[in-house]
PDB file of N, CA and C in Angstrom:
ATOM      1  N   UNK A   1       0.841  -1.171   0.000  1.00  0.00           N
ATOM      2  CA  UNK A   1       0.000   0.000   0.000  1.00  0.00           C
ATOM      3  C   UNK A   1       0.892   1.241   0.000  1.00  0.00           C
ATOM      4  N   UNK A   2       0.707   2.340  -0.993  1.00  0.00           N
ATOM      5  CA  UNK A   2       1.413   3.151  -0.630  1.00  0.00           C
ATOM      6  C   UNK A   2       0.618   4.484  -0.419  1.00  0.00           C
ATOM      7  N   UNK A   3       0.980   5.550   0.261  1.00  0.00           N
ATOM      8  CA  UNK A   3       1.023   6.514   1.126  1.00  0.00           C
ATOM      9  C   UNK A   3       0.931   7.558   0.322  1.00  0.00           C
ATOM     10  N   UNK A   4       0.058   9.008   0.660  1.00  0.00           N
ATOM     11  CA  UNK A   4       0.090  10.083   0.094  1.00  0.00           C
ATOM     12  C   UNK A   4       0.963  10.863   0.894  1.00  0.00           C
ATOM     13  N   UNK A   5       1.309  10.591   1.784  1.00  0.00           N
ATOM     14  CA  UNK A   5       1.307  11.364   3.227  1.00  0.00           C
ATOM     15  C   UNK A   5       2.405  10.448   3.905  1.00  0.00           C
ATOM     16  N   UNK A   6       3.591   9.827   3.818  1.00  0.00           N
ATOM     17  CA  UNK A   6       4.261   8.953   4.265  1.00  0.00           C
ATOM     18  C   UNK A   6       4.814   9.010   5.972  1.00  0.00           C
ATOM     19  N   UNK A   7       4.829   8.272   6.494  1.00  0.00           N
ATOM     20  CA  UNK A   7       5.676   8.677   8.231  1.00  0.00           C
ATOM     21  C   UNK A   7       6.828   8.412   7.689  1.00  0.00           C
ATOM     22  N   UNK A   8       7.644   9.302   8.402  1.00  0.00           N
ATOM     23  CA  UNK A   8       9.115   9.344   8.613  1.00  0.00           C
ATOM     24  C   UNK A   8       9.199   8.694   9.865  1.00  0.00           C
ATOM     25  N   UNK A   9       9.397   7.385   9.889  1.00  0.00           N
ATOM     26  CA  UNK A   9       9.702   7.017  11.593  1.00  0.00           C
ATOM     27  C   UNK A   9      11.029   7.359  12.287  1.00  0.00           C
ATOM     28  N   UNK A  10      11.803   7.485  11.099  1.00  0.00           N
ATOM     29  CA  UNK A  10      13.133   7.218  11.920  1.00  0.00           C
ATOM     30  C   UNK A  10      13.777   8.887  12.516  1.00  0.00           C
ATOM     31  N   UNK A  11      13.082   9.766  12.175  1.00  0.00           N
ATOM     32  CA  UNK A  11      13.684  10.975  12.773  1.00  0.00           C
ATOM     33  C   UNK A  11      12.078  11.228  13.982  1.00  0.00           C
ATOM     34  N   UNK A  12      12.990  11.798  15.173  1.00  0.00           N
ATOM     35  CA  UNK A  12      12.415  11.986  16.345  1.00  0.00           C
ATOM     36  C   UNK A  12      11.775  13.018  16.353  1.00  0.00           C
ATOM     37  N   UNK A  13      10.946  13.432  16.377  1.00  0.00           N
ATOM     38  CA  UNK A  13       9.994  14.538  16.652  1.00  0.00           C
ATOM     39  C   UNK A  13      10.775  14.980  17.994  1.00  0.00           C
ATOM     40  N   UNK A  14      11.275  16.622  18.124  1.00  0.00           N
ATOM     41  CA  UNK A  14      11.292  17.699  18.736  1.00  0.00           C
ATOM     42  C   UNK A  14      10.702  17.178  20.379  1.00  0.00           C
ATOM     43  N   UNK A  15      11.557  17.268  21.517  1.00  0.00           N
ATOM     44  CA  UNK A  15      10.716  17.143  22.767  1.00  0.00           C
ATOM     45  C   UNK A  15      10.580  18.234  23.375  1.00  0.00           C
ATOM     46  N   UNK A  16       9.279  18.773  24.136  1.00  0.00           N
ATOM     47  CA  UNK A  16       9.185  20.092  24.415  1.00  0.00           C
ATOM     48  C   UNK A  16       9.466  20.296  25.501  1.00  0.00           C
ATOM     49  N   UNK A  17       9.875  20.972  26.093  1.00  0.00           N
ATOM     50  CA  UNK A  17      10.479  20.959  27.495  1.00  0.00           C
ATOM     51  C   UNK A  17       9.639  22.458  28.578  1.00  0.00           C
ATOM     52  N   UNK A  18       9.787  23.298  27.426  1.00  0.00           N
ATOM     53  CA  UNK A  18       9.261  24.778  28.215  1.00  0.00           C
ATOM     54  C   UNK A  18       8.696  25.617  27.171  1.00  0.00           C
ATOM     55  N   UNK A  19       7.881  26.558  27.860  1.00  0.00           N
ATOM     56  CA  UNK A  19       7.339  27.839  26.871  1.00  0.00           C
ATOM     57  C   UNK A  19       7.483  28.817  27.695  1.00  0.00           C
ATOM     58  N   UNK A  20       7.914  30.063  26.794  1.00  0.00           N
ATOM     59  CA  UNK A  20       8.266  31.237  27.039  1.00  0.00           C
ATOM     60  C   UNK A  20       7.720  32.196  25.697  1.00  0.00           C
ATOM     61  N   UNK A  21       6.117  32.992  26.337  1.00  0.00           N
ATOM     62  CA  UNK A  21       5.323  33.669  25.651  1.00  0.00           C
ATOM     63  C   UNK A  21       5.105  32.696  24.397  1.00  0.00           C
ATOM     64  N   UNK A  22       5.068  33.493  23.302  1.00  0.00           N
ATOM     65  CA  UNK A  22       5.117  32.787  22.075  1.00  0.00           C
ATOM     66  C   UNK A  22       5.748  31.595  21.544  1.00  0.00           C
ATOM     67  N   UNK A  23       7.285  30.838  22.673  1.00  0.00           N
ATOM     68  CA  UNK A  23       7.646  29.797  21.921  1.00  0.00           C
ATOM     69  C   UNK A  23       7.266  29.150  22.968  1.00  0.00           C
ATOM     70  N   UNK A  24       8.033  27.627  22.119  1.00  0.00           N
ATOM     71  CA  UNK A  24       7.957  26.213  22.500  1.00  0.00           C
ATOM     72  C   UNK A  24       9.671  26.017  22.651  1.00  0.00           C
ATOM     73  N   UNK A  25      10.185  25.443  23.337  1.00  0.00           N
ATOM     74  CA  UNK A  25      11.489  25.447  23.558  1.00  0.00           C
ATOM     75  C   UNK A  25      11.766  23.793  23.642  1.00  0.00           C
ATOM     76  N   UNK A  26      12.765  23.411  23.067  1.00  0.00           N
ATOM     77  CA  UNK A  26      12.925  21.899  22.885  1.00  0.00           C
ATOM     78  C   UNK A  26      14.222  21.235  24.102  1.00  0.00           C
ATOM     79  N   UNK A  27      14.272  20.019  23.997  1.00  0.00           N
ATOM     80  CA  UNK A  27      15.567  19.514  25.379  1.00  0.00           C
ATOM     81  C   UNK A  27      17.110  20.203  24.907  1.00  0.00           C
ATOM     82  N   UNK A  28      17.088  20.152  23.817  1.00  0.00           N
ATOM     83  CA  UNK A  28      18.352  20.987  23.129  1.00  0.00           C
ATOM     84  C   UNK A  28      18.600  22.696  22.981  1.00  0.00           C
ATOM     85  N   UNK A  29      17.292  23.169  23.570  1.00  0.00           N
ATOM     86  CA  UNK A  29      16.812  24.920  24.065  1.00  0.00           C
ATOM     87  C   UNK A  29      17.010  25.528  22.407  1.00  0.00           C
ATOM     88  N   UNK A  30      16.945  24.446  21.754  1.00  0.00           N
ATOM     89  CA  UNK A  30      16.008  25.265  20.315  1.00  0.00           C
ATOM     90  C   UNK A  30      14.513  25.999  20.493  1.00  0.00           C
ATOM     91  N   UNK A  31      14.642  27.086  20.306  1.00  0.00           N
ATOM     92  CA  UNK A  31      13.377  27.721  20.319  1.00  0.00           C
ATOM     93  C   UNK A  31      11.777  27.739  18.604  1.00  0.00           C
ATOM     94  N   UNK A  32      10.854  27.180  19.193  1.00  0.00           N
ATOM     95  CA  UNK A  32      10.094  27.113  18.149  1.00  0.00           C
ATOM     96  C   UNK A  32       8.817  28.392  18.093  1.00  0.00           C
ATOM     97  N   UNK A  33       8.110  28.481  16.803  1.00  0.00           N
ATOM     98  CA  UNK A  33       7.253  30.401  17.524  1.00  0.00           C
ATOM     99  C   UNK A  33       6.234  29.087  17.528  1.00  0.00           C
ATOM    100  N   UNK A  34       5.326  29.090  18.214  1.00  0.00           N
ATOM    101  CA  UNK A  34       4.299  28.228  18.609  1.00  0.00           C
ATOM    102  C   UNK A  34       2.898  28.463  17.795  1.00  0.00           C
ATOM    103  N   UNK A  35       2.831  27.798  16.430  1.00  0.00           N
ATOM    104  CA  UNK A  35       1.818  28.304  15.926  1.00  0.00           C
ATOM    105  C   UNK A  35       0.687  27.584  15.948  1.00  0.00           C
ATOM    106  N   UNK A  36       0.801  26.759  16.502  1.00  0.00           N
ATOM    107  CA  UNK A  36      -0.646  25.623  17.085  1.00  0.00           C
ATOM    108  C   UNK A  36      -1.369  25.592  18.263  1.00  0.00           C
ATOM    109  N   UNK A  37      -0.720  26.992  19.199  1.00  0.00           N
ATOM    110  CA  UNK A  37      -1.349  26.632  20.639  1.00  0.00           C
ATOM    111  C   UNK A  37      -2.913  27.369  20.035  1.00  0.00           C
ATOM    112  N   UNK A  38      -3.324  27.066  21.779  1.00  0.00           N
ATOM    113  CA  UNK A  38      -5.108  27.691  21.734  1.00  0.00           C
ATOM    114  C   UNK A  38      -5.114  29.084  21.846  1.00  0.00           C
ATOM    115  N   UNK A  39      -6.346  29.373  22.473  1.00  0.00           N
ATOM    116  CA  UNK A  39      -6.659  30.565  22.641  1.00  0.00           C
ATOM    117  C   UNK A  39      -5.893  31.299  23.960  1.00  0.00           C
ATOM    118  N   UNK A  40      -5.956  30.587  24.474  1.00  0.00           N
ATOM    119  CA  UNK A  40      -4.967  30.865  25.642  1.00  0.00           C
ATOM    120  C   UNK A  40      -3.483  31.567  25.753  1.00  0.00           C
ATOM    121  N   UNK A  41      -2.732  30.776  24.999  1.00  0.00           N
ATOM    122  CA  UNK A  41      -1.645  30.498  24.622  1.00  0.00           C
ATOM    123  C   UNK A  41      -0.963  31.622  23.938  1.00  0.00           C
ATOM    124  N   UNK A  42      -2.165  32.050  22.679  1.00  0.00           N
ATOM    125  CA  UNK A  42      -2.306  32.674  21.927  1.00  0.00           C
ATOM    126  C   UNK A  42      -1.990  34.451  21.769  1.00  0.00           C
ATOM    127  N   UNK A  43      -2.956  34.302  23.295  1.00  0.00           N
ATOM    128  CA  UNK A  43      -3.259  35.895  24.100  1.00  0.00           C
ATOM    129  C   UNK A  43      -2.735  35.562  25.063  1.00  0.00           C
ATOM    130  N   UNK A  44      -2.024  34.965  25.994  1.00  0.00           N
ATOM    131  CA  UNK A  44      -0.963  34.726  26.861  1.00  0.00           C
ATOM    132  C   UNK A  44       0.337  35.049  27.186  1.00  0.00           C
ATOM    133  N   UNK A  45       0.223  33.851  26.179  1.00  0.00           N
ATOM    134  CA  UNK A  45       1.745  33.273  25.994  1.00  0.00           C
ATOM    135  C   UNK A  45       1.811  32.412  27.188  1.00  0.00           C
ATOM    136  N   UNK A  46       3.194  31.650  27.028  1.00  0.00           N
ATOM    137  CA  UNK A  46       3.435  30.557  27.652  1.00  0.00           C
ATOM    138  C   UNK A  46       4.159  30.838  29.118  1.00  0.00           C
ATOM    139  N   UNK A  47       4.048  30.394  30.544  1.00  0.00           N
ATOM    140  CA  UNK A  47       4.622  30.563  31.025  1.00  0.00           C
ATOM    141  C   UNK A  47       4.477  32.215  31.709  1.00  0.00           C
ATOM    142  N   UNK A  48       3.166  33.100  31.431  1.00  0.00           N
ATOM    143  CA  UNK A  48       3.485  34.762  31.931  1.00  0.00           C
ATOM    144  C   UNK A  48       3.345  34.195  33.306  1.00  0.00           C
ATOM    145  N   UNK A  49       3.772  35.035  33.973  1.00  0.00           N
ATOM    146  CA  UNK A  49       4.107  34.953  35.464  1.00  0.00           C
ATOM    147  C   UNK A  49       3.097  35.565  36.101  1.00  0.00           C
ATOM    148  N   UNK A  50       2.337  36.472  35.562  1.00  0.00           N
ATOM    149  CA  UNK A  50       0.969  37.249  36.376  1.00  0.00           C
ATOM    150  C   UNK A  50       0.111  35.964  36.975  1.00  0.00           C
ATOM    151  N   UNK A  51      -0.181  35.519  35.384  1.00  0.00           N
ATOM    152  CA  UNK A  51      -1.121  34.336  35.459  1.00  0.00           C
ATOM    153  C   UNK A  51      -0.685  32.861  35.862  1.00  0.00           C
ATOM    154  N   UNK A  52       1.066  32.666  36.388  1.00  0.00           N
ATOM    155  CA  UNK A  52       1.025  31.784  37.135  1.00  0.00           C
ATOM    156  C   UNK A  52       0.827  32.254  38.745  1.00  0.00           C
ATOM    157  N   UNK A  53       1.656  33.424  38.985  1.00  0.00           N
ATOM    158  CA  UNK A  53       1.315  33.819  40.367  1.00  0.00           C
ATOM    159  C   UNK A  53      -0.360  33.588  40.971  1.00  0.00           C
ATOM    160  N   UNK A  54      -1.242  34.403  40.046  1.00  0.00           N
ATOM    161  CA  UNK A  54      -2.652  33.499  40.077  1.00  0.00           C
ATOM    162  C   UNK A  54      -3.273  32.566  40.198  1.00  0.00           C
ATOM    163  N   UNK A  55      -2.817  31.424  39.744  1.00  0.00           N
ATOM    164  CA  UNK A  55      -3.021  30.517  39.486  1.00  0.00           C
ATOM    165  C   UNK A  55      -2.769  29.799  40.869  1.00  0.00           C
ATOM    166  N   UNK A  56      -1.685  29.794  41.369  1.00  0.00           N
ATOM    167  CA  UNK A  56      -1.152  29.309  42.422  1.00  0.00           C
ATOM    168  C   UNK A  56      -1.966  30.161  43.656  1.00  0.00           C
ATOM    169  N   UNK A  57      -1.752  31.262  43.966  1.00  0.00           N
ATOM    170  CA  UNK A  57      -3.080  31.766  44.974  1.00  0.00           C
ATOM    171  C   UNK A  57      -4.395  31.101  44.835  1.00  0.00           C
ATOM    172  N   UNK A  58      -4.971  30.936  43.536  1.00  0.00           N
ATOM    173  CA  UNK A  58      -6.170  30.112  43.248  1.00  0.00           C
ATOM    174  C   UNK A  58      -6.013  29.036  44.175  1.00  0.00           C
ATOM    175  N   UNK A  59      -5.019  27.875  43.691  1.00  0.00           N
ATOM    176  CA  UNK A  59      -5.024  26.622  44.273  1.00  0.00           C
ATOM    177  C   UNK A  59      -4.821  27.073  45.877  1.00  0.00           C
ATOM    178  N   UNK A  60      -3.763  27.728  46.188  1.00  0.00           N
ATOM    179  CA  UNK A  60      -3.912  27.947  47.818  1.00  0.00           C
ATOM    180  C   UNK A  60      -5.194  27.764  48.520  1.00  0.00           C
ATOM    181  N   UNK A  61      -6.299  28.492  47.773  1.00  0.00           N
ATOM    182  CA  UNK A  61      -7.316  29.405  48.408  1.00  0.00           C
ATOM    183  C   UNK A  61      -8.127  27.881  48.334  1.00  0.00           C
ATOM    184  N   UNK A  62      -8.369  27.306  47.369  1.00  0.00           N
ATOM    185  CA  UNK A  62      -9.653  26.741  46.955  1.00  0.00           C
ATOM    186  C   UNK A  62      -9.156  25.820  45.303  1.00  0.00           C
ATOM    187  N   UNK A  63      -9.229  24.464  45.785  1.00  0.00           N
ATOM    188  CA  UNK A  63      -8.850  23.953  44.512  1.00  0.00           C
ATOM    189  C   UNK A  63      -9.535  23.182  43.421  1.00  0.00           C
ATOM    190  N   UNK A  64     -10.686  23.155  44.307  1.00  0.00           N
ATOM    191  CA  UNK A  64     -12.132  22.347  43.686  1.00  0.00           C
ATOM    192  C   UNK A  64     -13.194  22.607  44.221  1.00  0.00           C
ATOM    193  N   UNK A  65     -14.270  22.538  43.549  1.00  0.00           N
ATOM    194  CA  UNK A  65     -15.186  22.396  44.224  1.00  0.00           C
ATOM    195  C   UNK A  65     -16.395  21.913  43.486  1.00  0.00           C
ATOM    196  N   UNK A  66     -16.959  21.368  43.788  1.00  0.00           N
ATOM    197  CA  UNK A  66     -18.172  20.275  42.910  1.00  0.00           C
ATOM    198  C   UNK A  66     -19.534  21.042  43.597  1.00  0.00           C
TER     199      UNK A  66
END
């Protein structure tokens, strides 16, 4: 059967390690511009510090609730 669209198995897909605003940063600290994140991500960025400081008061305060 052959393929329109073939896999390359033998080369490794990129491992992501961190984001900083707009990139994706790999184990080798190659930087990528991140053009697949969400909405979030998007109007974010990766990693802002407002919205982790937040985030973390959140969980302090209250981490669930049903």
């Amino acid at each position: 059967m052959t393929h329109i669209f073939p896999r390359h198995t033998a080369m490794r897909p990129p491992r992501a390690v961190a984001g900083d605003g707009c990139y994706i940063i790999d184990s080798t600290g190659k930087r990528y511009l991140d053009a697949s994140g969400g909405a979030a991500v998007s109007c974010l960025g990766h990693s802002d510090r407002t919205v982790t400081e937040a985030v973390k008061r959140q969980l302090d305060t209250l981490a669930f609730a049903h």
